[in-house]
N, C-alpha and C. Protein backbone atom coordinates (compact mmCIF):
# COMPACT_ATOMS: atom_id res chain seq x y z
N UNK A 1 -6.32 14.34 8.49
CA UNK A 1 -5.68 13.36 7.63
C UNK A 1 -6.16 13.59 6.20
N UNK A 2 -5.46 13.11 5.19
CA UNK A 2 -5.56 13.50 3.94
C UNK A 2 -5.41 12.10 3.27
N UNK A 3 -6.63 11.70 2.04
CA UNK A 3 -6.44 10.82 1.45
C UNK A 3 -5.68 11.05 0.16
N UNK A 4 -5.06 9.62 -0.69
CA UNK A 4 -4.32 9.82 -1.80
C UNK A 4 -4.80 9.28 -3.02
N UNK A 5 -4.71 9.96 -3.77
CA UNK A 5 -5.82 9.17 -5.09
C UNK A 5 -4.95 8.51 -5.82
N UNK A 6 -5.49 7.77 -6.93
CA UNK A 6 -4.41 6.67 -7.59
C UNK A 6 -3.56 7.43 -8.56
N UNK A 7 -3.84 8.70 -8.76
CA UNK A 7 -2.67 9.77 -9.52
C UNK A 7 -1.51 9.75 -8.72
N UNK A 8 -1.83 10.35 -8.03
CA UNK A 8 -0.19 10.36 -6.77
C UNK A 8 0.34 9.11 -6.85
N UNK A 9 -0.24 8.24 -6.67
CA UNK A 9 0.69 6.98 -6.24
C UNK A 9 1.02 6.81 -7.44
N UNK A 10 0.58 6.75 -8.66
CA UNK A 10 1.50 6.40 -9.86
C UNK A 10 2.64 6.96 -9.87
N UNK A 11 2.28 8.39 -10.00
CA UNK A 11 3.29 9.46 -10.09
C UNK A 11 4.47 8.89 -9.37
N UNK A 12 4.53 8.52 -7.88
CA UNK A 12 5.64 8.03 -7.27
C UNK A 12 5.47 6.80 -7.68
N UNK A 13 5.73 5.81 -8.12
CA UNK A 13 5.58 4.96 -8.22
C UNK A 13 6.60 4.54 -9.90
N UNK A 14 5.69 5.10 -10.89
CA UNK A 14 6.53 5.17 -12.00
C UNK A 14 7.17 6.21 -12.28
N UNK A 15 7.33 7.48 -11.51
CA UNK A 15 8.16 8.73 -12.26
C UNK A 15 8.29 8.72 -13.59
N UNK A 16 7.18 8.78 -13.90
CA UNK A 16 6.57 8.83 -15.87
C UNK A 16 6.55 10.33 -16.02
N UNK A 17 6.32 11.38 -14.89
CA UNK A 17 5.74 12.25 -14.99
C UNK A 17 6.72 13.14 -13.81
N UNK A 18 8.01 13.24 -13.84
CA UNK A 18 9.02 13.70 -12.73
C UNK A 18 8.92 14.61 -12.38
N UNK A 19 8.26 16.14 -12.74
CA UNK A 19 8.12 17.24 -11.75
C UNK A 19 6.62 16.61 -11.13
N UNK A 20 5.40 16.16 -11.44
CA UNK A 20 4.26 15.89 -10.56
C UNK A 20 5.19 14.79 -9.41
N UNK A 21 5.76 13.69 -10.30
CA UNK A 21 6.09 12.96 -8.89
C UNK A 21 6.97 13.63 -7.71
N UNK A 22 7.67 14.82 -8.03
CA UNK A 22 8.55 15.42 -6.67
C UNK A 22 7.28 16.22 -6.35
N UNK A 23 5.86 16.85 -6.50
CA UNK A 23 4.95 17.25 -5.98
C UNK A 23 4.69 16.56 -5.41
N UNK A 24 4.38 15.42 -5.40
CA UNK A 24 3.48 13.95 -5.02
C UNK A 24 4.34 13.66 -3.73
N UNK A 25 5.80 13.68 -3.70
CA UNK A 25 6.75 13.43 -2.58
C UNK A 25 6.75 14.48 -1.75
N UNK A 26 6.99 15.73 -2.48
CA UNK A 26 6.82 16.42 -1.49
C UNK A 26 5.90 16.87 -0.30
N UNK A 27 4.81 16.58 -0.99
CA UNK A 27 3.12 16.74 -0.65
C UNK A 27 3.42 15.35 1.08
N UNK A 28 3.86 14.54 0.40
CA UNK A 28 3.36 13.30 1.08
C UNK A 28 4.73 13.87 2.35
N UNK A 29 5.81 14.16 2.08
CA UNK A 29 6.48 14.28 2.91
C UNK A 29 6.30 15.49 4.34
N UNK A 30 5.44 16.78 3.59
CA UNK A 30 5.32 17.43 4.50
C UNK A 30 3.72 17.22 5.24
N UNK A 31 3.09 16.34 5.07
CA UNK A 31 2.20 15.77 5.67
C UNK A 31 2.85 14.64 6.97
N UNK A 32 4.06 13.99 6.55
CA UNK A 32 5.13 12.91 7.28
C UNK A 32 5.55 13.77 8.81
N UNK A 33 5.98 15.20 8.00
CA UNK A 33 7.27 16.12 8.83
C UNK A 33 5.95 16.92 9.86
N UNK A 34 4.98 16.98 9.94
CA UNK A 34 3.61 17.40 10.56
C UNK A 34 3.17 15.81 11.51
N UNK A 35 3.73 14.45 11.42
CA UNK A 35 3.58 13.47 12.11
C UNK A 35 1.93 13.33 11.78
N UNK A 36 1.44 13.44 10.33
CA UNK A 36 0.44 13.13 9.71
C UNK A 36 0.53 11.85 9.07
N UNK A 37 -0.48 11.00 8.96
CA UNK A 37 -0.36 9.53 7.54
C UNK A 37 -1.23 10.18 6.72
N UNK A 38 -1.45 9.67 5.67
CA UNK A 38 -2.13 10.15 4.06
C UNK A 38 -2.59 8.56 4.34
N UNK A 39 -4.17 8.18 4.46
CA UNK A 39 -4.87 7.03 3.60
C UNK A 39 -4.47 6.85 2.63
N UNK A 40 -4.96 5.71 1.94
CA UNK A 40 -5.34 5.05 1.01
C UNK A 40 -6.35 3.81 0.96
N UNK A 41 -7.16 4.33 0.33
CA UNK A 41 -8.67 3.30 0.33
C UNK A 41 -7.90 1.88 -0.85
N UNK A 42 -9.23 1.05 -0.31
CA UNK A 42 -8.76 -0.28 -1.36
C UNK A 42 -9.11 0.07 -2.71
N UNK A 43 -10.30 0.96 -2.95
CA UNK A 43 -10.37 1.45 -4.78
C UNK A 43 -9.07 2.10 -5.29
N UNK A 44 -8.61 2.99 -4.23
CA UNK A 44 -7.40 3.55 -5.11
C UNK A 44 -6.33 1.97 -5.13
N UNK A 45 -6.06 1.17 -4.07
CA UNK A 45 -5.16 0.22 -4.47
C UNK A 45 -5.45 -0.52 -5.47
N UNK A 46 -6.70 -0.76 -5.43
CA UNK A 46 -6.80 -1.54 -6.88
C UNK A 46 -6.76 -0.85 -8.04
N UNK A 47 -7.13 0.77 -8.02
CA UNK A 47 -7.12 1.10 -9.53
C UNK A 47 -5.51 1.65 -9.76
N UNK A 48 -4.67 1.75 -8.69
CA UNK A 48 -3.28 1.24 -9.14
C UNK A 48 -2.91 -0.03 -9.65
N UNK A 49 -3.05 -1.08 -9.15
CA UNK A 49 -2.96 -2.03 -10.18
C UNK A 49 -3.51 -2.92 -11.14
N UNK A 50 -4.45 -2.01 -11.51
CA UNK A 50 -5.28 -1.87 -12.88
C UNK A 50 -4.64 -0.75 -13.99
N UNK A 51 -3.67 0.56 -13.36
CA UNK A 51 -3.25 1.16 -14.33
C UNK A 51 -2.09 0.26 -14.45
N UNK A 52 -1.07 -0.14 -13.31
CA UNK A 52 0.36 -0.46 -13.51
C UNK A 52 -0.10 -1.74 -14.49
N UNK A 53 -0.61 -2.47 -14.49
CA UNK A 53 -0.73 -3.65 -15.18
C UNK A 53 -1.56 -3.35 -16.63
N UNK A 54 -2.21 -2.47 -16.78
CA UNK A 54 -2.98 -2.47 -17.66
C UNK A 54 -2.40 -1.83 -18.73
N UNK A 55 -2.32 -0.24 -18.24
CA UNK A 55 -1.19 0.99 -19.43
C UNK A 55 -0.06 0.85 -19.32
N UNK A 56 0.68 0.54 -17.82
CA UNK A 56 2.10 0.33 -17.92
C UNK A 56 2.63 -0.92 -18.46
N UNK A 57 1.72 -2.14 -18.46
CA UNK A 57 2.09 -2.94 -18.67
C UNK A 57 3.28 -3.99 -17.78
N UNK A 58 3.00 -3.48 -16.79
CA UNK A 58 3.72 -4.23 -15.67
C UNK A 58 3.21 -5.66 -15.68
N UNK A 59 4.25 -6.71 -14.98
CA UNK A 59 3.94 -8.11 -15.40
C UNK A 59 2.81 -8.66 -14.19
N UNK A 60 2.67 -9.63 -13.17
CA UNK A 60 2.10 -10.19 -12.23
C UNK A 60 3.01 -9.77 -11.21
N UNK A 61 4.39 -10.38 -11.27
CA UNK A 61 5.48 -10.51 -10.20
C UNK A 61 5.78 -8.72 -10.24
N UNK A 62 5.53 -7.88 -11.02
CA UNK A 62 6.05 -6.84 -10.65
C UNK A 62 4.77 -5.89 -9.93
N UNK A 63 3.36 -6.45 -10.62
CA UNK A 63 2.59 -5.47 -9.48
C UNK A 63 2.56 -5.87 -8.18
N UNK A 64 2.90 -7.26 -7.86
CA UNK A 64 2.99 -7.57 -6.33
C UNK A 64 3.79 -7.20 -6.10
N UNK A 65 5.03 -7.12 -6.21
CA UNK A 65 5.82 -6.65 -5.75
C UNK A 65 5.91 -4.61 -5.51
N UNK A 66 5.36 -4.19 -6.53
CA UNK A 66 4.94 -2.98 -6.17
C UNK A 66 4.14 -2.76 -5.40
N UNK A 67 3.24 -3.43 -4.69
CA UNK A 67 2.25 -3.32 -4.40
C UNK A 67 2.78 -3.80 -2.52
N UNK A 68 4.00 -5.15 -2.43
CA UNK A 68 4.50 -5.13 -1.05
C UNK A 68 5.64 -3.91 -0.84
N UNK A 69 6.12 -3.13 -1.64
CA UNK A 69 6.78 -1.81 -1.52
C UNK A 69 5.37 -0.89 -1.07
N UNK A 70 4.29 -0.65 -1.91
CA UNK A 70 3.52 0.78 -1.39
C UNK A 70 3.44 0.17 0.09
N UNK A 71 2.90 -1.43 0.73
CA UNK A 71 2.36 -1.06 1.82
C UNK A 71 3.46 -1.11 3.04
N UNK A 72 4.56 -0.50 2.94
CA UNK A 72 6.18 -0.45 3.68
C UNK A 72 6.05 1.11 3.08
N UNK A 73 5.62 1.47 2.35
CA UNK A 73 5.59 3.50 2.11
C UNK A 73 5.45 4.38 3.15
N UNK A 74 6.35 4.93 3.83
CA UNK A 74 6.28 5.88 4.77
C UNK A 74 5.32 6.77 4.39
N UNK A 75 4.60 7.02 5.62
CA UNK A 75 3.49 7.66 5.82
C UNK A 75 2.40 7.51 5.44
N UNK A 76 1.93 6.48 4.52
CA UNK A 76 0.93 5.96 4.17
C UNK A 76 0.18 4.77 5.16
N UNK A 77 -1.52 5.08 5.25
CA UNK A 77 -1.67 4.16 5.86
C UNK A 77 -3.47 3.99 5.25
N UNK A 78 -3.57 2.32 5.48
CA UNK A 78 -4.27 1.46 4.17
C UNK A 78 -5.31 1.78 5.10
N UNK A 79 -6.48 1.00 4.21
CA UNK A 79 -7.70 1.06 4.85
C UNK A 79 -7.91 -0.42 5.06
N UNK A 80 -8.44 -0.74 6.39
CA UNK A 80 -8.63 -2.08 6.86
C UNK A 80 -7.37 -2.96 6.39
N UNK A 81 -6.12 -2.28 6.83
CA UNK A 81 -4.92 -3.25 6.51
C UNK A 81 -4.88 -4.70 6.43
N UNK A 82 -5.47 -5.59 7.86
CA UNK A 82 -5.87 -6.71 7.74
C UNK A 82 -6.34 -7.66 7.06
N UNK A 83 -7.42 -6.91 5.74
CA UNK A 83 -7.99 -7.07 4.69
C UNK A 83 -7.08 -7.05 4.02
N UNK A 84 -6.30 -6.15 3.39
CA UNK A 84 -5.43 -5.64 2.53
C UNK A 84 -4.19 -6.65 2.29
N UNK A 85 -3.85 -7.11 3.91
CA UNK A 85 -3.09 -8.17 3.47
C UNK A 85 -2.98 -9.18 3.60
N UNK A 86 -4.56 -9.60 3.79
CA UNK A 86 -5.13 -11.02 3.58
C UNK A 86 -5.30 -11.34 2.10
N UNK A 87 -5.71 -9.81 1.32
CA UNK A 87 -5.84 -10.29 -0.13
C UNK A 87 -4.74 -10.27 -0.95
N UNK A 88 -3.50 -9.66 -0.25
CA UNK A 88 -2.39 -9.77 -0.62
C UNK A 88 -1.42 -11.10 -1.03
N UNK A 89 -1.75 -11.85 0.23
CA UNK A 89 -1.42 -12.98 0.30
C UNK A 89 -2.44 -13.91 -0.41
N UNK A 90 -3.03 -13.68 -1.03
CA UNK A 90 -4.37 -14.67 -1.45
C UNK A 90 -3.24 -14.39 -2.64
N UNK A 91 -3.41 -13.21 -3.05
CA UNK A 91 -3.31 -12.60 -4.61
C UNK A 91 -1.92 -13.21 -5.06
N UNK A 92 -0.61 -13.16 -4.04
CA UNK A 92 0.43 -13.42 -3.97
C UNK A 92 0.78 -15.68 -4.25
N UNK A 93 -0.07 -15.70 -3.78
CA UNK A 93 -0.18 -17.32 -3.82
C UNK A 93 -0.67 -18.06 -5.40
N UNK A 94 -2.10 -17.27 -5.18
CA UNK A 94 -2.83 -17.86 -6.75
C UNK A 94 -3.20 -16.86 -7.57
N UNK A 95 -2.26 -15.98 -7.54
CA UNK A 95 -2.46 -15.69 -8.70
C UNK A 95 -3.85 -14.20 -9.32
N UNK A 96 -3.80 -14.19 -10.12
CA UNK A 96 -5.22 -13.81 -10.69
C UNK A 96 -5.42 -12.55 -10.56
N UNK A 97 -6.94 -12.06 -9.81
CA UNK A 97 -6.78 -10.25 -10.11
C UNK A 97 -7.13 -9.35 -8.89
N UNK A 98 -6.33 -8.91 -8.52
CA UNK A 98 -6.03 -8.57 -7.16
C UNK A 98 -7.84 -8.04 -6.65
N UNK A 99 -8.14 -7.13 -7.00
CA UNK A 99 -9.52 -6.66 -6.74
C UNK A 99 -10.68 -8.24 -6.00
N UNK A 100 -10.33 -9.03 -6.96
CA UNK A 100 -10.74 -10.15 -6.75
C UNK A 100 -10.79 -10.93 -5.32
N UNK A 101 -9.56 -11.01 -4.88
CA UNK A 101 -8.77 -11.16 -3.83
C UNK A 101 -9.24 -10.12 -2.84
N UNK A 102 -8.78 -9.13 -3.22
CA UNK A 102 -9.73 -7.73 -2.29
C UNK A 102 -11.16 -7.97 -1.66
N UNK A 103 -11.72 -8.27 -2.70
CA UNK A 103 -13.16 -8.60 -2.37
C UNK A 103 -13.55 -9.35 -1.66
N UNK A 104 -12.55 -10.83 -2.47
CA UNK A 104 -13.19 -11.84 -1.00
C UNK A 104 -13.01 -11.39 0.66
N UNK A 105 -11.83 -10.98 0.35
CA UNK A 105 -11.14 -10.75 1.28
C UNK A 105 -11.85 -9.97 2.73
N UNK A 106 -12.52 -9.02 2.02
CA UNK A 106 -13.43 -7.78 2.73
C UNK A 106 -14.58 -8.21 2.86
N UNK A 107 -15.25 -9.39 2.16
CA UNK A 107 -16.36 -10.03 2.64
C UNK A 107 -16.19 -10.99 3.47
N UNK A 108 -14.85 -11.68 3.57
CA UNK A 108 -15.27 -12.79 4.99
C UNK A 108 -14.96 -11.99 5.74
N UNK A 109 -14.58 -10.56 6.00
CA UNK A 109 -14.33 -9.90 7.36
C UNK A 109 -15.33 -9.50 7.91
N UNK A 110 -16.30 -9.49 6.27
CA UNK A 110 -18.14 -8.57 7.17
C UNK A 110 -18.73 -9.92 7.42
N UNK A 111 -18.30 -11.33 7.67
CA UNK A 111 -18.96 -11.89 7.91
C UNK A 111 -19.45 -13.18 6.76
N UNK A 112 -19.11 -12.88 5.61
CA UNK A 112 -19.82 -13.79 4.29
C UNK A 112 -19.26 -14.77 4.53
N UNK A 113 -19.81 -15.77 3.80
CA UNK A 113 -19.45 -17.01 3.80
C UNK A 113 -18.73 -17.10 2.19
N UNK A 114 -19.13 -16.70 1.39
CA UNK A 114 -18.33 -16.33 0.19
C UNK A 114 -19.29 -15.56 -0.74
N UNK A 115 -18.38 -15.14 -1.77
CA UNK A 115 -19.20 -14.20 -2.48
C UNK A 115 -19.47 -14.92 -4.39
N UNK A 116 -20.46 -14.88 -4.56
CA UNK A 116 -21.52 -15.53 -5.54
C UNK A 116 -20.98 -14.75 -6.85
N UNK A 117 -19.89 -15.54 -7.49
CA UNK A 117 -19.67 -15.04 -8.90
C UNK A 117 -19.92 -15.92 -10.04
N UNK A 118 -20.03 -14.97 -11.03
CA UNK A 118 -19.86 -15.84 -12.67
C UNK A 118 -18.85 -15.96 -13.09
N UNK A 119 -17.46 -15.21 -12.24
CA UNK A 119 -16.07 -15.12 -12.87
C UNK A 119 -15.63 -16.19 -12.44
N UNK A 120 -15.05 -17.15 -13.42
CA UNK A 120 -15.01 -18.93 -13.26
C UNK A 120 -13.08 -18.99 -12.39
N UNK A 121 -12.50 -17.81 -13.05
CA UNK A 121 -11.19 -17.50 -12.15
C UNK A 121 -11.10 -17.27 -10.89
N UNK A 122 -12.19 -16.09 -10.29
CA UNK A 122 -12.30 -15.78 -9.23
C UNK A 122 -12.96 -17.38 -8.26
N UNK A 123 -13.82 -17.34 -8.79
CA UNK A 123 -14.52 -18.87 -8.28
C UNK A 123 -13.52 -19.84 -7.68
N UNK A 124 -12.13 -20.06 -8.25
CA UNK A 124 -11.71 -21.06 -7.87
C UNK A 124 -10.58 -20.70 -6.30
N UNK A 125 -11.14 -19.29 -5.86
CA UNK A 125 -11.02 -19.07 -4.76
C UNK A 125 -11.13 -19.21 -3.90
N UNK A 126 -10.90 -19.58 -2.83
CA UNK A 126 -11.49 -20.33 -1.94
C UNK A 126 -13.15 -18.70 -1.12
N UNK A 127 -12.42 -17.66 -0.98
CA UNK A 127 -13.72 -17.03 -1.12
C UNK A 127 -14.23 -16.96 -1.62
N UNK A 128 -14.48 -16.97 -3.13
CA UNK A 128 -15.83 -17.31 -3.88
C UNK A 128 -16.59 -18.28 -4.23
N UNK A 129 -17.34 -18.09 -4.93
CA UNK A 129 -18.34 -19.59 -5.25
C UNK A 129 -19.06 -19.23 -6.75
N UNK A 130 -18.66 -20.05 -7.46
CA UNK A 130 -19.76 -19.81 -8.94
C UNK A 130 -21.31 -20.03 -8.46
N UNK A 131 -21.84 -19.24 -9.49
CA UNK A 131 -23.39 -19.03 -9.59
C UNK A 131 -23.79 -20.39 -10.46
């Protein structure tokens, strides 16, 4: 199996960059046509929507929504999905910064009871807790 870094997924994603993104498809497709999946870890999901939102300037409603398209992406498959779209739905509800959401998310699965921040946004999460 082969993981995908947050280059590729832009590449398909925004076709900013149209001969890398038909590499990026193609790549991913003949990994598909071999009855292979390509990972994706939660750092690369989040530092996709840290670029789409950040340089592209994508809005809230459009990185979620990009973000319920990647995880329906043929041949891709997430890491600790369960997680992924527990923080999805966190992220999808209230808002705020997906990583955030991620986090809690992956700590009540190891068990936390919540996780101890200074970020007064994240805090009003129900997984976190201000310091």
């Amino acid at each position: 199996m082969l993981a995908v870094d947050t280059n590729v997924l832009v590449r398909l994603i925004t076709n900013d960059e149209p001969k890398q993104a038909l590499r990026a498809q193609l790549a991913l497709d003949a990994e598909l046509n071999l009855g292979r999946e390509c990972m994706v870890g939660h750092i690369v999901v989040c530092e996709v929507m840290w670029v789409l939102k950040g340089l592209y300037g994508y809005s809230l409603v459009q990185c979620q929504a990009t973000l319920t398209a990647l995880l329906a992406f043929p041949g891709l498959r997430f890491e600790a999905m369960p997680v992924l779209l527990s923080a999805a739905k966190a992220w999808q509800n209230q808002g705020g910064n997906f990583a955030d959401h991620l986090i809690g998310a992956q700590m009540q699965s190891l068990g936390c009871e919540a996780v101890l921040t200074f970020d007064k946004r994240a805090s009003k999460a129900g997984t976190h807790r201000a310091v």
